[in-house]
Protein backbone atom coordinates (compact mmCIF):
# COMPACT_ATOMS: atom_id res chain seq x y z
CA UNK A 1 136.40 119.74 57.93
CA UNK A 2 134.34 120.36 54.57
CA UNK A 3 130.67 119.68 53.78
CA UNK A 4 129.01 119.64 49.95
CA UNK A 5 125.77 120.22 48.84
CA UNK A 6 124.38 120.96 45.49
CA UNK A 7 121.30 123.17 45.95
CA UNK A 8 118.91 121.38 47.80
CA UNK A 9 117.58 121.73 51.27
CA UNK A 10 118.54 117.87 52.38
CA UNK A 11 120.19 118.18 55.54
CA UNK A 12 123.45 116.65 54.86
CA UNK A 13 125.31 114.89 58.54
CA UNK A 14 128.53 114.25 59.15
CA UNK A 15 129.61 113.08 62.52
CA UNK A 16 133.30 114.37 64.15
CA UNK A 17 135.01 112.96 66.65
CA UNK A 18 136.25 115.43 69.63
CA UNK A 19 139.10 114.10 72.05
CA UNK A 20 139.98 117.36 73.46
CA UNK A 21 140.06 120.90 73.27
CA UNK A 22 140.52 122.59 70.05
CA UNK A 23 139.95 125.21 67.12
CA UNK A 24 138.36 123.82 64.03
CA UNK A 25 137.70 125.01 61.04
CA UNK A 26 134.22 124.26 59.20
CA UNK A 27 133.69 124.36 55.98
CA UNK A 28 130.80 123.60 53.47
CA UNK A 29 130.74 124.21 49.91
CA UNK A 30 126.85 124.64 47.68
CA UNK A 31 127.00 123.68 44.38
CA UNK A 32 124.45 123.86 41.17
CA UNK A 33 122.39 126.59 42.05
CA UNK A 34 119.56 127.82 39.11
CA UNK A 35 120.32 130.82 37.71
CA UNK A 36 123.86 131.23 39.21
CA UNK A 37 123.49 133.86 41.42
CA UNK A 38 126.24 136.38 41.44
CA UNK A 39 126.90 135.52 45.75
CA UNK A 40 123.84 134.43 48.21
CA UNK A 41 123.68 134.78 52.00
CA UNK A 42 125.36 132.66 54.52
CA UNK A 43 125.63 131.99 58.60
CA UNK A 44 125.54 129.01 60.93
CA UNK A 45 123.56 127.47 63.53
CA UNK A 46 124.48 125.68 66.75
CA UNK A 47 121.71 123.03 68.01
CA UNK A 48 119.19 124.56 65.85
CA UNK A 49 120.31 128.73 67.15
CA UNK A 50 121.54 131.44 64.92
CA UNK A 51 125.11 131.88 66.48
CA UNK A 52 125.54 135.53 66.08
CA UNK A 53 128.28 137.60 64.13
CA UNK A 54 128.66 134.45 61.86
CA UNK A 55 126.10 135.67 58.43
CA UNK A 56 128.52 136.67 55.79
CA UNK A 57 127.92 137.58 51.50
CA UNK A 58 129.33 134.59 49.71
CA UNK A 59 130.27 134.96 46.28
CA UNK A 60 130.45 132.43 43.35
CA UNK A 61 134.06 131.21 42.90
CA UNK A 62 134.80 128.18 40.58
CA UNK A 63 130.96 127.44 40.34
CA UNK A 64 130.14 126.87 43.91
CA UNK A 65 130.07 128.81 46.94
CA UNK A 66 131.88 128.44 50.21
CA UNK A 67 130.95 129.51 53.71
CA UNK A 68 133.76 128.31 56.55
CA UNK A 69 134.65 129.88 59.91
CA UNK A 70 137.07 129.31 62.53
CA UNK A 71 135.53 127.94 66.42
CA UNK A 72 137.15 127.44 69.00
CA UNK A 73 135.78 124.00 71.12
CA UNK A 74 135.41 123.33 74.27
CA UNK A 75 133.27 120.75 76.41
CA UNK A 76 130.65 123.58 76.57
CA UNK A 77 131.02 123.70 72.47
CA UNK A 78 129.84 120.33 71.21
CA UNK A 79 126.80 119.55 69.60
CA UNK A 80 125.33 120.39 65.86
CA UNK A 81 127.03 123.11 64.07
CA UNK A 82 124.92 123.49 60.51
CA UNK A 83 125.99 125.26 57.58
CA UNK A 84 122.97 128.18 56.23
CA UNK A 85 123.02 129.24 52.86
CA UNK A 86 120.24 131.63 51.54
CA UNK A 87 119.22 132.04 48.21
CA UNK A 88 116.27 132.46 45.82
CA UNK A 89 113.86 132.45 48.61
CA UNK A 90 115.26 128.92 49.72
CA UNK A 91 117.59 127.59 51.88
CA UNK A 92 120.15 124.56 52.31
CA UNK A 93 122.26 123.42 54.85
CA UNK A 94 124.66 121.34 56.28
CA UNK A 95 125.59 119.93 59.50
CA UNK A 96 128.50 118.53 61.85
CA UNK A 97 127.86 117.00 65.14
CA UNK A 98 130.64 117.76 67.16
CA UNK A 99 130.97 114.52 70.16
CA UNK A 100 133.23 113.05 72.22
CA UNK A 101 132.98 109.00 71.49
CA UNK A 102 130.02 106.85 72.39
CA UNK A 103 130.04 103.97 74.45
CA UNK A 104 129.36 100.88 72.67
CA UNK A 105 127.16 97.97 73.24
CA UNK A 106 124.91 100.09 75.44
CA UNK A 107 122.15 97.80 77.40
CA UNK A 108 118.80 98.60 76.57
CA UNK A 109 117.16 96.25 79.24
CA UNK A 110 118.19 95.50 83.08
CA UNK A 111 120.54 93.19 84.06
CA UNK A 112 119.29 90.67 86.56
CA UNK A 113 120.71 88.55 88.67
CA UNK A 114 120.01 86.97 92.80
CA UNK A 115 121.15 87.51 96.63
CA UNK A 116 124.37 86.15 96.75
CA UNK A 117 125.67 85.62 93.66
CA UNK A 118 128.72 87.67 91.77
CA UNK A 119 127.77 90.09 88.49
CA UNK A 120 130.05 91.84 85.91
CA UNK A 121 129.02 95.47 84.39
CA UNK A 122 130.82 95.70 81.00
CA UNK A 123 131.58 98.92 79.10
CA UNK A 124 133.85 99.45 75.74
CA UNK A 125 134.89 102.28 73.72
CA UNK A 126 136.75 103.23 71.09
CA UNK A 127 139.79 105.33 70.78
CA UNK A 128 141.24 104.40 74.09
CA UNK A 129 140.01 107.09 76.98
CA UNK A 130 141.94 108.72 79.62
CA UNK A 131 140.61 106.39 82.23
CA UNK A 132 137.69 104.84 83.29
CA UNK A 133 135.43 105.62 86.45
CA UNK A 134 132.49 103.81 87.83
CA UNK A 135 129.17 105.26 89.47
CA UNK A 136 125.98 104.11 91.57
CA UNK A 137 123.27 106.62 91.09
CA UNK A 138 121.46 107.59 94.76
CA UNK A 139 118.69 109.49 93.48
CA UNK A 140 119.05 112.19 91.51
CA UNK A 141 123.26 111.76 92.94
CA UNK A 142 125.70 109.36 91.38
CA UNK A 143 128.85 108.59 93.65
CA UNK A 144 132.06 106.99 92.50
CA UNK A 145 132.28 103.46 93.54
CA UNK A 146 135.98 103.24 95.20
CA UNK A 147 136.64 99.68 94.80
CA UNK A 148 139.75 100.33 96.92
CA UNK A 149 137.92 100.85 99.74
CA UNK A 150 135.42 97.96 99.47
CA UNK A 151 137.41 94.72 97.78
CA UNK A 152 134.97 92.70 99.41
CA UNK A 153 132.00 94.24 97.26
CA UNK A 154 133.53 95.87 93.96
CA UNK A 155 136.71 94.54 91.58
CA UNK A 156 137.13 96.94 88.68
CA UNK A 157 139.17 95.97 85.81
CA UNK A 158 140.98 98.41 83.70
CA UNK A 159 142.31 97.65 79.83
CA UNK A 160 142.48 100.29 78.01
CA UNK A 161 139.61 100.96 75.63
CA UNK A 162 137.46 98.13 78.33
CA UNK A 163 136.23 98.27 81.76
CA UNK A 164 134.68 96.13 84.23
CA UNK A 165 133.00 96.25 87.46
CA UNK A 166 132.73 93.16 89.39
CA UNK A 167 129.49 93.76 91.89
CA UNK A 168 130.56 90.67 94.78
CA UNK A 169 128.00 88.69 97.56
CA UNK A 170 124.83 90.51 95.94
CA UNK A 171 122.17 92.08 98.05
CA UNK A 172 118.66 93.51 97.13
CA UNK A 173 120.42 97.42 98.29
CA UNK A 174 122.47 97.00 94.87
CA UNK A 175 119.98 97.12 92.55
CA UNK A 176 119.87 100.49 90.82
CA UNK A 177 121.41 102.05 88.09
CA UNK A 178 125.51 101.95 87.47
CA UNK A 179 127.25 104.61 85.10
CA UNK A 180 130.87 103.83 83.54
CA UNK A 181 132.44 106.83 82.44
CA UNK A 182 135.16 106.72 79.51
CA UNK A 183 137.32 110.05 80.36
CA UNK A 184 139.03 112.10 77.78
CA UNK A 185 140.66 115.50 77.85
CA UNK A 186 137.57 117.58 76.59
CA UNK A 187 134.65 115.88 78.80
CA UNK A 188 134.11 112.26 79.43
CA UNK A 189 131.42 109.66 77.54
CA UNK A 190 128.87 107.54 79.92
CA UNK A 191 126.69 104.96 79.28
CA UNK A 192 124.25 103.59 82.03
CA UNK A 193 123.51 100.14 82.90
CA UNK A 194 120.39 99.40 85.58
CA UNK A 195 121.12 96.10 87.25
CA UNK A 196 118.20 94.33 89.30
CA UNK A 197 119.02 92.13 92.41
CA UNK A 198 116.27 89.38 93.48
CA UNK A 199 115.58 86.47 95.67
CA UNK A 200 115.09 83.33 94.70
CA UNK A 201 111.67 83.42 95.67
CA UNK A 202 111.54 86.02 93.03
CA UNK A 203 110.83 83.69 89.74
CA UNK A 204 108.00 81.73 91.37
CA UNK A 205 106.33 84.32 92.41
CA UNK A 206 103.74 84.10 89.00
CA UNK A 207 103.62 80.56 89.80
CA UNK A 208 102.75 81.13 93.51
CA UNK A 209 100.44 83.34 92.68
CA UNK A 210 98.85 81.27 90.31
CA UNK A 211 98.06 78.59 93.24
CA UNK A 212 96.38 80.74 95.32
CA UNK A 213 93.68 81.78 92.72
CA UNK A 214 93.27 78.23 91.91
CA UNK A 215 93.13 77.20 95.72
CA UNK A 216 90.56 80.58 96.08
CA UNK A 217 88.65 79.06 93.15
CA UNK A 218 88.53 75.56 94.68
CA UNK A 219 87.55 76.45 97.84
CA UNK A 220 84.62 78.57 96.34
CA UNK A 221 83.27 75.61 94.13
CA UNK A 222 83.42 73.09 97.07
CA UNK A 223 81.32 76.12 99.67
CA UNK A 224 78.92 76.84 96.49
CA UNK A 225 78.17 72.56 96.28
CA UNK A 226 77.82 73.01 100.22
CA UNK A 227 75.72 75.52 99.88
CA UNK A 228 73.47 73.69 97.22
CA UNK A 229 74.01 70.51 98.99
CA UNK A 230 72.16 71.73 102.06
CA UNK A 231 69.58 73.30 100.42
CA UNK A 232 68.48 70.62 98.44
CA UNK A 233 68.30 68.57 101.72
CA UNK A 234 66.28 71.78 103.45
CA UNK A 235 63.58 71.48 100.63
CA UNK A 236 63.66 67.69 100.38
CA UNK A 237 62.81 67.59 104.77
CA UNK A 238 59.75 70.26 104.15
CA UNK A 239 58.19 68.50 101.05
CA UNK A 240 58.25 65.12 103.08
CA UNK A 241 56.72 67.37 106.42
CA UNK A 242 54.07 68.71 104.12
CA UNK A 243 53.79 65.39 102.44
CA UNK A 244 53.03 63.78 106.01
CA UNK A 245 50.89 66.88 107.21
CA UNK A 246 48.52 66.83 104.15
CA UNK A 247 48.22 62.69 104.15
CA UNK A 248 47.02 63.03 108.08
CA UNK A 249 44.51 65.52 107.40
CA UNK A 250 43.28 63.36 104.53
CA UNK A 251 43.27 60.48 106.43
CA UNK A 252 41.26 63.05 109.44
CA UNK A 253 38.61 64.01 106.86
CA UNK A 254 37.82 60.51 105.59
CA UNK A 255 37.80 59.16 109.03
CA UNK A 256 34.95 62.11 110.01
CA UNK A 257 33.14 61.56 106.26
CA UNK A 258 32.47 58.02 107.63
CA UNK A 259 31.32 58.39 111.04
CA UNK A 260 29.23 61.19 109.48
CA UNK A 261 27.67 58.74 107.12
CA UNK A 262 26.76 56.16 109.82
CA UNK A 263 25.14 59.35 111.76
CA UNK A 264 23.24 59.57 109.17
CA UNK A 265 22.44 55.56 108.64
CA UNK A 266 21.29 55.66 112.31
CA UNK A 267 18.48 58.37 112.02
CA UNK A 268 17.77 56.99 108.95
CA UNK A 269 16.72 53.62 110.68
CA UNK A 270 15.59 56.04 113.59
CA UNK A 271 12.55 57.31 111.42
């Protein structure tokens, strides 16, 4: 597999399919370099480490210079082999990721469904995998779902590059995340799907909840105009007591202004 550049320090990608074990040979070739050095330094780099024994003297041959080695991959070996070439002070490279195929149509949000009813987990690849297994992760665990074992639960269905796993009578102990796992010689692929069981109390819950504040609301208007209602009435009863109160001792001092006057009339005549 061969890589070009031409003097600049652009990472340049390409992606590689790995289906099993195998030795590879990488290659990338730098072109247009200023000055046209006479050979320039060169190494590689897995996942962004200096893989040792690997720097080697390149010289110019037709105009460009090539730097290729020989690896040998295993599942432990995959990942982002890059290309190093030194020169002037400056460096370029190149890189292959090395990866077993990827699960398509991954789901990026839970899959919900309610108590009692049936769901199907989908996964689909591409080439065509070894076989497929199913997981249900317990924790930090996962543990193969055996649909053998359980037909009244789990139906998985098997066509080549497609799998499906039918979850049956649905409780809330299913919810949790399921792994498919597409496996080929040299390690397998996964992709993860969380599915969320509810009850159909589940959806009206916002709406339930809703009530109750207006209910709580309600209920606190009607004890506040209660409140005020009886209050008004406590304030209306004194006035008309003091009303009363200050009219009788009116009524008390005009009644004693009087006889007081006639006292008076009396001695009056008296004299």
């Amino acid at each position: 597999m061969a890589a070009e550049g031409r003097g600049q320090s652009d990472i340049i990608i390409q992606e590689l399919e790995i289906l099993k074990p195998q030795i590879i040979e990488l290659q990338c070739n730098l072109t247009d370099i200023p000055s046209k050095p006479s050979n320039i330094t060169g190494f590689w780099r897995k996942d962004g480490k200096d893989i040792e024994n690997t720097q080697q003297t390149i010289y110019r041959h037709n105009e460009q210079y090539i730097l290729k080695s020989i690896f040998n991959i295993q599942a432990n070996d995959l990942g982002n082999y890059s290309c190093i070439f030194n020169y002037l002070e400056k460096e370029a490279q190149a890189t292959f990721v090395l990866k077993v195929p990827e699960i398509k149509e991954k789901q990026d949000r839970p899959i919900v469904s309610y108590i009692g009813d049936t769901v199907v987990l989908k996964c689909v690849i591409q080439p065509t995998p070894n076989t497929w297994e199913w997981y249900k992760s317990n924790g930090t665990e996962k543990e193969i779902i055996n649909a053998t074992a359980e037909p009244w639960h789990y139906e998985i269905f098997l066509d080549k590059n497609v799998t499906k796993l039918t979850l049956l009578n649905l409780t809330e102990e299913d919810s949790g995340k399921y792994t498919c796992s597409a496996v080929f010689n040299i390690t397998s692929s996964e992709s993860q799907l969380d599915l969320k069981v509810l009850s159909f109390l589940e959806p009206l819950k916002p709406f339930l909840a809703i009530a109750a504040e207006v209910v709580i609301l309600v209920t606190l208007i009607l004890l506040y105009e209660r409140h005020n209602q009886k209050h008004k009435s406590l304030i209306e009863t004194t006035d008309n007591g003091l009303y009363e109160h200050t009219s009788m001792q009116e009524e008390n001092t005009m009644e004693d202004e009087e006889t007081t006057t006639r006292q008076r009339k009396v001695e009056l005549q008296l004299k």
